[in-house]
PDB file of N, CA and C in Angstrom:
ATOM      1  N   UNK A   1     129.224  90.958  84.297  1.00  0.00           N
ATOM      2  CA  UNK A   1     129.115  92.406  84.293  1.00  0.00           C
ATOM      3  C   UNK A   1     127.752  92.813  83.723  1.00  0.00           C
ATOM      4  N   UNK A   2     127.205  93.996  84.641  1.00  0.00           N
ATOM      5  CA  UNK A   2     125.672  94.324  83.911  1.00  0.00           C
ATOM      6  C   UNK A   2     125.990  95.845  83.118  1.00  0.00           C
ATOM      7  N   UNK A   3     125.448  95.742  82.414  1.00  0.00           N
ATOM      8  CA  UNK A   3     125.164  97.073  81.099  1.00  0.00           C
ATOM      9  C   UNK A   3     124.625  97.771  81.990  1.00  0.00           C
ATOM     10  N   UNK A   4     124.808  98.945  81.501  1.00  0.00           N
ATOM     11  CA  UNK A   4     124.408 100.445  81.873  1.00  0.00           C
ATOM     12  C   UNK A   4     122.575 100.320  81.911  1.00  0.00           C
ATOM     13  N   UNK A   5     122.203  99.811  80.562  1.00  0.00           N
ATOM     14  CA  UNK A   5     120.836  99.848  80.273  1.00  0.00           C
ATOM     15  C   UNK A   5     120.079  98.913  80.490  1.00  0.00           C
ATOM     16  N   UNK A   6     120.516  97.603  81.598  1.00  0.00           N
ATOM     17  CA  UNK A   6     120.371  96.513  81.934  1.00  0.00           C
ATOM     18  C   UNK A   6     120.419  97.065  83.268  1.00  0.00           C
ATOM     19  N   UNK A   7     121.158  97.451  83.882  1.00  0.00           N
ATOM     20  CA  UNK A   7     121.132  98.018  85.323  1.00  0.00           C
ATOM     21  C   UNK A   7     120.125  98.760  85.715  1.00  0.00           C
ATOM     22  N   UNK A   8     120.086 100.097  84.268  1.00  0.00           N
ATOM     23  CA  UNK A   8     118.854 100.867  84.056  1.00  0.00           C
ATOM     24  C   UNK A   8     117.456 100.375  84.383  1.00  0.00           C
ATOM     25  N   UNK A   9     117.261  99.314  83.437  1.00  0.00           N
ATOM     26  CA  UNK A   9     115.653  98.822  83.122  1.00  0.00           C
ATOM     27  C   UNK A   9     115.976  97.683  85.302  1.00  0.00           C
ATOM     28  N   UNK A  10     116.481  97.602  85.680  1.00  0.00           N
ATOM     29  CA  UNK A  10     116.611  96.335  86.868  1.00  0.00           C
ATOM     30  C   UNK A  10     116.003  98.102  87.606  1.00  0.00           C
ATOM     31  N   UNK A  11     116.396  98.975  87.912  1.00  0.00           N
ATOM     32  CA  UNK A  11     116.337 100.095  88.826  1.00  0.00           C
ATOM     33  C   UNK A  11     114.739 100.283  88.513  1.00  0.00           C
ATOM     34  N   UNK A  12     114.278 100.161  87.335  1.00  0.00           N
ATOM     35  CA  UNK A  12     113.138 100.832  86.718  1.00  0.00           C
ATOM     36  C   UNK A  12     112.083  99.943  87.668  1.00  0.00           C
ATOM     37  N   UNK A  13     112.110  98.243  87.241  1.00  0.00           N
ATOM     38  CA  UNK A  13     111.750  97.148  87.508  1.00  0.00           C
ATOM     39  C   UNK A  13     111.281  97.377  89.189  1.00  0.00           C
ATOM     40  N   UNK A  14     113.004  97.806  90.129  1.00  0.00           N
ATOM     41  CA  UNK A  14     112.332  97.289  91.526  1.00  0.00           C
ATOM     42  C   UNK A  14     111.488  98.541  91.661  1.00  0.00           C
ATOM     43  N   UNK A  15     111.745  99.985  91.095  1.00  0.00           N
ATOM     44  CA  UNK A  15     110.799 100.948  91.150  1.00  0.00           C
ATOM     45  C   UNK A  15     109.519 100.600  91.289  1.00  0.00           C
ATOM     46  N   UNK A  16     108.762 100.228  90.265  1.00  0.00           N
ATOM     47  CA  UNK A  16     107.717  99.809  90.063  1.00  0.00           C
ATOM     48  C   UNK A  16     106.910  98.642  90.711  1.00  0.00           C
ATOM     49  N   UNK A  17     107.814  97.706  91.281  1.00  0.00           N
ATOM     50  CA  UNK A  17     107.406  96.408  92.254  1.00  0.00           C
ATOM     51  C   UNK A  17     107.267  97.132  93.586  1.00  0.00           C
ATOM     52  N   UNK A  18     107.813  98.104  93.788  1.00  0.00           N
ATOM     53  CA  UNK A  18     108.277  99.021  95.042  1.00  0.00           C
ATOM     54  C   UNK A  18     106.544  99.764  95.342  1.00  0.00           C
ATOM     55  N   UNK A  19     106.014 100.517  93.902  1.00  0.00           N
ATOM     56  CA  UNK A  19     105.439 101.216  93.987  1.00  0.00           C
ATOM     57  C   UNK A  19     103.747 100.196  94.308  1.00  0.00           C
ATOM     58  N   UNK A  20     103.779  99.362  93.393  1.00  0.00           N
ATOM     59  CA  UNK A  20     103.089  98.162  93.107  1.00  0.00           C
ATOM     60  C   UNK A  20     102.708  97.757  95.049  1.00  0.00           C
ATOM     61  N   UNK A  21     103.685  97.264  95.383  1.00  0.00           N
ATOM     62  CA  UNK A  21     103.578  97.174  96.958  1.00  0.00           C
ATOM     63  C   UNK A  21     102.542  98.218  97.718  1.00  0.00           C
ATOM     64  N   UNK A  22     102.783  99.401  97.711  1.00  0.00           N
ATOM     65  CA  UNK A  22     102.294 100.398  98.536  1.00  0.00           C
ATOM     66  C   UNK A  22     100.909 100.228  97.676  1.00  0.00           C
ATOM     67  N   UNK A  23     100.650 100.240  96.623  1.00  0.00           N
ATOM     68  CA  UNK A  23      98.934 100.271  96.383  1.00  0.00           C
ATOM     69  C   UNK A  23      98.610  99.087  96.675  1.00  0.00           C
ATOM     70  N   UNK A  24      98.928  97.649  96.739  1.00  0.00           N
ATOM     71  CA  UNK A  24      98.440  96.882  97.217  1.00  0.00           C
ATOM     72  C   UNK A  24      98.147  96.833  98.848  1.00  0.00           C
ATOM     73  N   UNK A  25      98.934  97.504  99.394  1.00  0.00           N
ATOM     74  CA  UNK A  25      98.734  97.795 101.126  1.00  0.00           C
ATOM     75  C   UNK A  25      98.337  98.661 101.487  1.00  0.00           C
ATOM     76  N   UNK A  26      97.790 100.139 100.605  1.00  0.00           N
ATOM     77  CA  UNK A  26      96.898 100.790 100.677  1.00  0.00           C
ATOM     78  C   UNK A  26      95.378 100.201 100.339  1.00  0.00           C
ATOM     79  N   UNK A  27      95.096  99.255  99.500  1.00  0.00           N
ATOM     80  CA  UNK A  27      94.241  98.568  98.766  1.00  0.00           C
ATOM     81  C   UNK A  27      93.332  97.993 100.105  1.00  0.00           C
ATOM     82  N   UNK A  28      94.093  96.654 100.280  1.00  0.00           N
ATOM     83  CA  UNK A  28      94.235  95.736 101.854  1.00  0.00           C
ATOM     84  C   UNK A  28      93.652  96.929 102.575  1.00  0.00           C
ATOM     85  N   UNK A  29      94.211  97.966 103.096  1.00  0.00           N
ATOM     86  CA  UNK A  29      93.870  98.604 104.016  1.00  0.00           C
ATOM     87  C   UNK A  29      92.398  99.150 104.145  1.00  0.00           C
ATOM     88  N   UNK A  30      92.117  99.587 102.821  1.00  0.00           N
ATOM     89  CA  UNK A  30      90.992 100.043 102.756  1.00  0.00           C
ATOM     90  C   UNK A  30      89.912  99.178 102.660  1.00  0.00           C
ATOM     91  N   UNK A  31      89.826  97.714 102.418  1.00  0.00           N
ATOM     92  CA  UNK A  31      89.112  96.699 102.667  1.00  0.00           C
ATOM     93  C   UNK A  31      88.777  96.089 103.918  1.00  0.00           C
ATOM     94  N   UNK A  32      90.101  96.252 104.487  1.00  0.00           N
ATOM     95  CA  UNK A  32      90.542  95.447 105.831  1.00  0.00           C
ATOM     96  C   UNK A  32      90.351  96.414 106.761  1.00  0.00           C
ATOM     97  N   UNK A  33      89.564  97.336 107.313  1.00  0.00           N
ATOM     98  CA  UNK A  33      90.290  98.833 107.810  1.00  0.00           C
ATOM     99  C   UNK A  33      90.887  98.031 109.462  1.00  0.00           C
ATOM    100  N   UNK A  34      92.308  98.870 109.619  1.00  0.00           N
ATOM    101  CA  UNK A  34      92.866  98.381 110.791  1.00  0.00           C
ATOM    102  C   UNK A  34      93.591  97.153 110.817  1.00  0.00           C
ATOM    103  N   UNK A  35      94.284  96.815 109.435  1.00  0.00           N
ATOM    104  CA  UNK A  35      95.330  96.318 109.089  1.00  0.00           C
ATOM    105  C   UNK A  35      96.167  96.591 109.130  1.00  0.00           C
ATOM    106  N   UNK A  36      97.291  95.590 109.955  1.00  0.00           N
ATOM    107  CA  UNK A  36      98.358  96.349 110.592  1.00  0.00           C
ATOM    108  C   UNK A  36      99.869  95.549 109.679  1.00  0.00           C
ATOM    109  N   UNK A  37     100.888  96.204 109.001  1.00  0.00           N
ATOM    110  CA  UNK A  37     101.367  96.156 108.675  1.00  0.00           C
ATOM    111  C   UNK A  37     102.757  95.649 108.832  1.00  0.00           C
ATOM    112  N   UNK A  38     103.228  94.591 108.169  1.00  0.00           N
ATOM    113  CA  UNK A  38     104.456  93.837 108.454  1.00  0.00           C
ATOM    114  C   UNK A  38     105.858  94.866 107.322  1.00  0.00           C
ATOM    115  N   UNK A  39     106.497  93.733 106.992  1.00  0.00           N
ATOM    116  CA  UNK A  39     107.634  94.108 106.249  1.00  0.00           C
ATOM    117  C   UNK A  39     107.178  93.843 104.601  1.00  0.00           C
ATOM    118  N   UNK A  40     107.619  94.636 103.613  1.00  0.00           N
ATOM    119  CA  UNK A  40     106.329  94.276 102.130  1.00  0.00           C
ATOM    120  C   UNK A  40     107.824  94.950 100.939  1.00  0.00           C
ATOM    121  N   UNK A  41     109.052  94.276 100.935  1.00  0.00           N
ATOM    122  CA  UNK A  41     109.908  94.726 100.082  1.00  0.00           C
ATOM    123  C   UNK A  41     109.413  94.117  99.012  1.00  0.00           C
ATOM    124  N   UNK A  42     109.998  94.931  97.851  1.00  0.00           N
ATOM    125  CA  UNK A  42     110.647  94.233  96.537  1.00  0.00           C
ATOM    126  C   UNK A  42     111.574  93.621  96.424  1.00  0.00           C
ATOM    127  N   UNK A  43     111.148  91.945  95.762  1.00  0.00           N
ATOM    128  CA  UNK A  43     112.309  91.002  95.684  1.00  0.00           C
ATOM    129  C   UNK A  43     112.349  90.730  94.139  1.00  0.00           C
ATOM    130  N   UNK A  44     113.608  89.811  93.767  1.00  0.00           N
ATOM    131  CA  UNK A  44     113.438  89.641  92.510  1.00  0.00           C
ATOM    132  C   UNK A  44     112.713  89.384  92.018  1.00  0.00           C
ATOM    133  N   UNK A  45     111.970  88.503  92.007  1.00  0.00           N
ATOM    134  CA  UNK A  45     110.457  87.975  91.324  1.00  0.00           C
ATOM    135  C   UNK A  45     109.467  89.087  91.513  1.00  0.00           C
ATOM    136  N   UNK A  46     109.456  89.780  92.621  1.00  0.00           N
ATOM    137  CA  UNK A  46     107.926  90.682  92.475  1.00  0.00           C
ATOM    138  C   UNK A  46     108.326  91.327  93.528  1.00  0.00           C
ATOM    139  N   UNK A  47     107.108  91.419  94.715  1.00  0.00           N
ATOM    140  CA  UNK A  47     107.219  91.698  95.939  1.00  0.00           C
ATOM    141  C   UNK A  47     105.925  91.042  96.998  1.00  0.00           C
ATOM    142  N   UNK A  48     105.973  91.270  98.046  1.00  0.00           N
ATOM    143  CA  UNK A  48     105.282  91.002  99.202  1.00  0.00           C
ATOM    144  C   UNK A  48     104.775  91.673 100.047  1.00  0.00           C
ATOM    145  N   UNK A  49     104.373  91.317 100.815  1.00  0.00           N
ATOM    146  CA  UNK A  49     103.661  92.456 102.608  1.00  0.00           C
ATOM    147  C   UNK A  49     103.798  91.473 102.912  1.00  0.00           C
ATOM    148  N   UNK A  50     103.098  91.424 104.315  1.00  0.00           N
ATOM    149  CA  UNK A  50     102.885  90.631 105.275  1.00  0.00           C
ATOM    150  C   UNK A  50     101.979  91.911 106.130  1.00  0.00           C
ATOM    151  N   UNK A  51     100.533  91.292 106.629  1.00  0.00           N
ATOM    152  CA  UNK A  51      99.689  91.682 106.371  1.00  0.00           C
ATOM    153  C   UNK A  51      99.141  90.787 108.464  1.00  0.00           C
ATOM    154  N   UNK A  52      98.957  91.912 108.942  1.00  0.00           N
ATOM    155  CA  UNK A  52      98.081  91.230 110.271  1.00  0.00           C
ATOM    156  C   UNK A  52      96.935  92.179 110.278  1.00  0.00           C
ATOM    157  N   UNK A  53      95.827  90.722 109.885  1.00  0.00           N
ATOM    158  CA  UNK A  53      94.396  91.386 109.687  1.00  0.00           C
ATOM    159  C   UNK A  53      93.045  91.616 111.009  1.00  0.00           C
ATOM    160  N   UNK A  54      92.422  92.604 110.549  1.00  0.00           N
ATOM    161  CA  UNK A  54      92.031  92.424 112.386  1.00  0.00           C
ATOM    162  C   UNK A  54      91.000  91.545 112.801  1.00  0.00           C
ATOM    163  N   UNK A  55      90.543  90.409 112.061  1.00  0.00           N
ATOM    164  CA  UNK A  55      89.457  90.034 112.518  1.00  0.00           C
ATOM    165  C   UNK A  55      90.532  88.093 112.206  1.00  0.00           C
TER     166      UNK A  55
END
């Protein structure tokens, strides 16, 4: 069973891996221009993209 404030801080966590994602693929983008974008969830450990670059 998870605690209220354990559930809390896990919601906070993928928030932030969530948010973490989108500036890194805004980031990419603006380096890469015309980077085309895969699937980029938050997983337990962190998160990902997947990233098709144009050159």
């Amino acid at each position: 069973m998870v605690s209220k404030a354990n559930q809390k801080k896990e919601e906070r966590l993928e928030t932030m891996r969530h948010s973490a994602s989108h500036v890194m693929a805004e980031a990419v983008q603006s380096i890469f221009p015309g980077t085309k974008f895969g699937i980029g969830p938050a997983i337990e450990d962190g998160f990902y993209y997947d990233f098709d670059l144009p050159r």
